[in-house]
Protein backbone atom coordinates (compact mmCIF):
# COMPACT_ATOMS: atom_id res chain seq x y z
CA UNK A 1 -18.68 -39.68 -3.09
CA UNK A 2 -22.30 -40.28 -3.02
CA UNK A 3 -24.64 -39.11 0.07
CA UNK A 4 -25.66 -43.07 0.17
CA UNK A 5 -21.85 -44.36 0.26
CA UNK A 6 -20.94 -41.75 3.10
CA UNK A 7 -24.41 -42.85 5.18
CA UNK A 8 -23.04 -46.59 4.86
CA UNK A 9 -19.74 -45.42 6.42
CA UNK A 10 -21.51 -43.36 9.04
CA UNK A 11 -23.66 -46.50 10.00
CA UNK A 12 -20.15 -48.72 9.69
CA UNK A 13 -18.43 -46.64 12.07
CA UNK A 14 -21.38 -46.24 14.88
CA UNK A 15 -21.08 -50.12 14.53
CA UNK A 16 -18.11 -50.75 14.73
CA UNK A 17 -18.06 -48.57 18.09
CA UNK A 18 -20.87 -50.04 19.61
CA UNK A 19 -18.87 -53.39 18.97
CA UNK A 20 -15.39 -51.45 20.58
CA UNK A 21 -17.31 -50.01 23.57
CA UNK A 22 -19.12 -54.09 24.51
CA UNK A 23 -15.37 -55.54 23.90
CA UNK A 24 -14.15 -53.25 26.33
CA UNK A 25 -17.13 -53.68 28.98
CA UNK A 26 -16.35 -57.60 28.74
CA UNK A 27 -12.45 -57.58 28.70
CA UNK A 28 -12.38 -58.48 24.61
CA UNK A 29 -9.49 -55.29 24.39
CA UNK A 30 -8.32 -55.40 28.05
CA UNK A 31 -10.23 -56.69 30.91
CA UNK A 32 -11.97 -53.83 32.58
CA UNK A 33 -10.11 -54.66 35.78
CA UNK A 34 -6.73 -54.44 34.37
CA UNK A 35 -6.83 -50.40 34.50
CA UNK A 36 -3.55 -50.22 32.83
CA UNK A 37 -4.82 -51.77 29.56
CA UNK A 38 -6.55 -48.26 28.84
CA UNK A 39 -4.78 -45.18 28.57
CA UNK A 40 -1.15 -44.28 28.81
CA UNK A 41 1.72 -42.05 27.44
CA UNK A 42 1.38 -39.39 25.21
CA UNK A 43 3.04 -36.53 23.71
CA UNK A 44 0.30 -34.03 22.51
CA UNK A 45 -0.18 -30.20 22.42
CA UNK A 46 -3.49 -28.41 23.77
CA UNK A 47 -5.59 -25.39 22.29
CA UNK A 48 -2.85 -22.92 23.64
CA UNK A 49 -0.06 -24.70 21.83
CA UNK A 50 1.34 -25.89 25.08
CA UNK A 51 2.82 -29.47 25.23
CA UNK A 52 1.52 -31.83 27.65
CA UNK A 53 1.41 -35.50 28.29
CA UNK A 54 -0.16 -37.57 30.24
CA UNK A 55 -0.20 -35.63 33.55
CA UNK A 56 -3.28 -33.66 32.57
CA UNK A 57 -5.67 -36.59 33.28
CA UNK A 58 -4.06 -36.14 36.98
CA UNK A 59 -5.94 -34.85 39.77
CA UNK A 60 -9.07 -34.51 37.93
CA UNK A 61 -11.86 -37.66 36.89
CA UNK A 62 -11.33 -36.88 32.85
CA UNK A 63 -13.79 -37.56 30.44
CA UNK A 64 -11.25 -38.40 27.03
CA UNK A 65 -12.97 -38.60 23.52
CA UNK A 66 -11.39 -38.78 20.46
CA UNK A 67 -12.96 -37.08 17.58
CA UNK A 68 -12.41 -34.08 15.31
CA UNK A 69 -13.91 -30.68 14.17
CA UNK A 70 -15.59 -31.87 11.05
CA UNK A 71 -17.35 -34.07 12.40
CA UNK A 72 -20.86 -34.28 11.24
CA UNK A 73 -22.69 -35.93 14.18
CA UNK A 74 -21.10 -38.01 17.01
CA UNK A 75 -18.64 -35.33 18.03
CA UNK A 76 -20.89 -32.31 18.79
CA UNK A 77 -23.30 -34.57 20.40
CA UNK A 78 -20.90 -36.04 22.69
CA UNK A 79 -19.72 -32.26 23.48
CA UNK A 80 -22.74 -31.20 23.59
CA UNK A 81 -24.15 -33.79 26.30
CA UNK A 82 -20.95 -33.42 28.33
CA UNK A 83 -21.63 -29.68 28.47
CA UNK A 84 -24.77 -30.27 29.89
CA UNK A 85 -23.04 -33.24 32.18
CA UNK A 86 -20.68 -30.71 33.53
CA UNK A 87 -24.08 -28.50 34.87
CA UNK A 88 -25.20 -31.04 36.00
CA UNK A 89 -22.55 -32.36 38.49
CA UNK A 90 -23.04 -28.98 40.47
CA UNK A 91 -20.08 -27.97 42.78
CA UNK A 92 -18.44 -31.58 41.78
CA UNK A 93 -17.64 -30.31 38.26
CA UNK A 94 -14.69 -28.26 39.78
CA UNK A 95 -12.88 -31.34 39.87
CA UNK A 96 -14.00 -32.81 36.00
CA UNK A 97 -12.76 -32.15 33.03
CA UNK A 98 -13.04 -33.21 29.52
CA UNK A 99 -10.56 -33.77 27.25
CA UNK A 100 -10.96 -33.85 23.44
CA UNK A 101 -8.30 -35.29 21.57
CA UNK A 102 -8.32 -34.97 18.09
CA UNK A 103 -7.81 -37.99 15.08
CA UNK A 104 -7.86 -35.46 12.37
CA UNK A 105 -4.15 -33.64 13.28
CA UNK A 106 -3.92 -32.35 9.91
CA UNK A 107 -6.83 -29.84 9.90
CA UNK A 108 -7.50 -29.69 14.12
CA UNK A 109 -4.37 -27.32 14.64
CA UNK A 110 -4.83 -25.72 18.23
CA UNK A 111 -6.41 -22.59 16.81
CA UNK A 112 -8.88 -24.41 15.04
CA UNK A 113 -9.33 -26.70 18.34
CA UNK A 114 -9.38 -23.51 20.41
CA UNK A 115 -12.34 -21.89 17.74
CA UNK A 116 -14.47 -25.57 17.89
CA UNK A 117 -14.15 -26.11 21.54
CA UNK A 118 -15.06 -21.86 22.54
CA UNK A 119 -19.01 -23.02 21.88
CA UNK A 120 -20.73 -22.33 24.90
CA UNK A 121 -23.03 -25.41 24.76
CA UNK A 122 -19.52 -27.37 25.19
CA UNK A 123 -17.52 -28.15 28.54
CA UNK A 124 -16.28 -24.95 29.94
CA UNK A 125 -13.50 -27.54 31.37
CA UNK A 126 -12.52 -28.67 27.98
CA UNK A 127 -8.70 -29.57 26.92
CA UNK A 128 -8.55 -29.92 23.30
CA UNK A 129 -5.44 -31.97 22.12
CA UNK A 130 -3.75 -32.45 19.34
CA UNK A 131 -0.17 -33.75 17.57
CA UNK A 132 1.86 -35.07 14.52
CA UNK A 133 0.10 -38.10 13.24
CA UNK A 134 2.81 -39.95 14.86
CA UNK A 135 2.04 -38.42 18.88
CA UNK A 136 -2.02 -38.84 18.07
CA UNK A 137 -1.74 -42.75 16.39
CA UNK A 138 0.40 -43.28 20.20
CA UNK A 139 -2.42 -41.46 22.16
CA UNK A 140 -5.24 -43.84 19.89
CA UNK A 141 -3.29 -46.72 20.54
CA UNK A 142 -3.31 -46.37 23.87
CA UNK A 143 -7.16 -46.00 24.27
CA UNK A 144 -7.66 -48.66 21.67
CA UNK A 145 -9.36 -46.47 19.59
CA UNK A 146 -10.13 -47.16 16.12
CA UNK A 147 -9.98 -44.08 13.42
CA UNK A 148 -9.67 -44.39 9.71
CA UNK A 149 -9.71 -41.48 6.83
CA UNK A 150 -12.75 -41.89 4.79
CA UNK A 151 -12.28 -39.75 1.24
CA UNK A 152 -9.97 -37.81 -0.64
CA UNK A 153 -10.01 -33.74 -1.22
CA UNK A 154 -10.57 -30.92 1.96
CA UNK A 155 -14.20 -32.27 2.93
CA UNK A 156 -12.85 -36.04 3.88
CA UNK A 157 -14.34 -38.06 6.99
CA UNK A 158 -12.68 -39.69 9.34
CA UNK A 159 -14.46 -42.88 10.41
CA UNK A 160 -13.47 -43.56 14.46
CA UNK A 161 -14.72 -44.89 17.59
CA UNK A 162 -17.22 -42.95 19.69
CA UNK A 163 -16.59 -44.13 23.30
CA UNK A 164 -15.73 -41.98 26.04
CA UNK A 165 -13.28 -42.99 28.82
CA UNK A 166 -13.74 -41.86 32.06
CA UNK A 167 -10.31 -41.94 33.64
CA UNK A 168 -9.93 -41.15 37.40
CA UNK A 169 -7.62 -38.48 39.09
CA UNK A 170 -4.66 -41.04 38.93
CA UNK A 171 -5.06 -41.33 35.58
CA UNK A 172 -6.16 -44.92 35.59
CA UNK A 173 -9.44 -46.13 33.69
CA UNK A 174 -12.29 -46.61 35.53
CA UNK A 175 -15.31 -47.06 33.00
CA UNK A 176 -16.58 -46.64 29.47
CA UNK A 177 -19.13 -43.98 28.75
CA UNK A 178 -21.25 -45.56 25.98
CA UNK A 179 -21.94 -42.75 22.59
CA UNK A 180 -25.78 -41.98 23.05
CA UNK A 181 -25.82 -41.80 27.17
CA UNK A 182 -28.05 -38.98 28.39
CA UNK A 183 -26.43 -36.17 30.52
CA UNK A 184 -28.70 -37.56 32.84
CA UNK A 185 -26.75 -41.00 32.73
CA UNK A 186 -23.23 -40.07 32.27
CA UNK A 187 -23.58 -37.67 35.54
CA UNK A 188 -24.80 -40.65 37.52
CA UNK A 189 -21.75 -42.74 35.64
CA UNK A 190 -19.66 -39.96 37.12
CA UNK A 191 -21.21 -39.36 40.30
CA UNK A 192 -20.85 -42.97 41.32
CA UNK A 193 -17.40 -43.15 40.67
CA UNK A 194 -16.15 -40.47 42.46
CA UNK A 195 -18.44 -41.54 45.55
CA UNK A 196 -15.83 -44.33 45.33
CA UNK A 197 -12.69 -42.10 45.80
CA UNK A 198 -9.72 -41.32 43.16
CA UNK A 199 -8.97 -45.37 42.78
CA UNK A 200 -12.45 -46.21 41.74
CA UNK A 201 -12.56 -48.88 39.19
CA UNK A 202 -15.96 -49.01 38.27
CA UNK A 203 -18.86 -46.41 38.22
């Protein structure tokens, strides 16, 4: 596939998340005050191999993207800017975590998470997830996250959504995290909600 067909994609599928992360804001996927709309059940295992559900978004604020280890762009910079993020929230950062959850389950096996997610420009408190195709399609779903493969041999794409969820210690939503925020903004983002306490709904 031609370097001009696989920029179109790229620019399709920063679109289409721009469009994702302004339907969410404004209650087009789930109002932003119905927590429940975002996030839910899953079934997935982390970088260790261990399985884990749900629970792990409890007790900390979570930042949850979905994205995989070949990715060109969008994924390293949203690691990379929640790496700096996690500096910058000082003593606070004990209680944040991020968790990467991958849309690529055939190549991101938990060794390969565990190899991607040991750069030390990422979150030190970094859960990498991933699953059959069946546990991560229930974990997208639930997020309302878009992901498509784009290409055929060992070098395809996936095309997917590039909004991060900031979930609270119970494990409800509480905002979105637009792709492109500054470490700058998504620590205020994150400092404001937990100045609100573990039910915040907004930040």
């Amino acid at each position: 596939m031609s370097r001009t067909v696989w920029a179109l994609l790229a620019i399709l599928a920063l679109a289409f998340a721009a469009i994702t992360g302004l339907a969410v804001r404004h209650g087009l996927l789930g109002a932003p005050t119905q927590a429940a709309a975002i996030g839910g059940p899953f079934q997935l295992v982390d970088q260790t191999g261990r399985k884990v559900d749900a629970h792990v978004l409890k007790r900390k604020w979570s930042a949850v993207f979905f994205g995989f280890t070949y990715c060109p762009e969008a994924c390293p910079t949203t690691l990379l800017a929640l790496g700096q993020t996690e500096k910058l929230l000082g003593p606070k950062a004990d209680d944040f975590q991020t968790v990467f959850i991958s849309v690529d389950p055939q190549r991101d096996t938990p060794k390969v998470l565990a190899n991607y997610l040991s750069n030390s420009a990422f979150p030190r408190r970094v859960l990498g997830l991933t699953g059959t195709p069946q546990q991560v399609a229930q974990a997208a779903g639930a997020y309302h996250v878009f992901y498509q493969k784009a290409g055929d041999g060992p070098d395809y794409q996936i095309n997917h959504s590039t909004i991060t969820y900031l979930m609270s210690p119970t494990g409800d939503f509480v905002c979105v995290i637009p792709y492109g925020d500054t470490p700058q903004a998504m620590t205020a983002k994150i400092d404001a909600a937990m100045s609100h306490g573990p039910h915040a709904q907004s930040c």
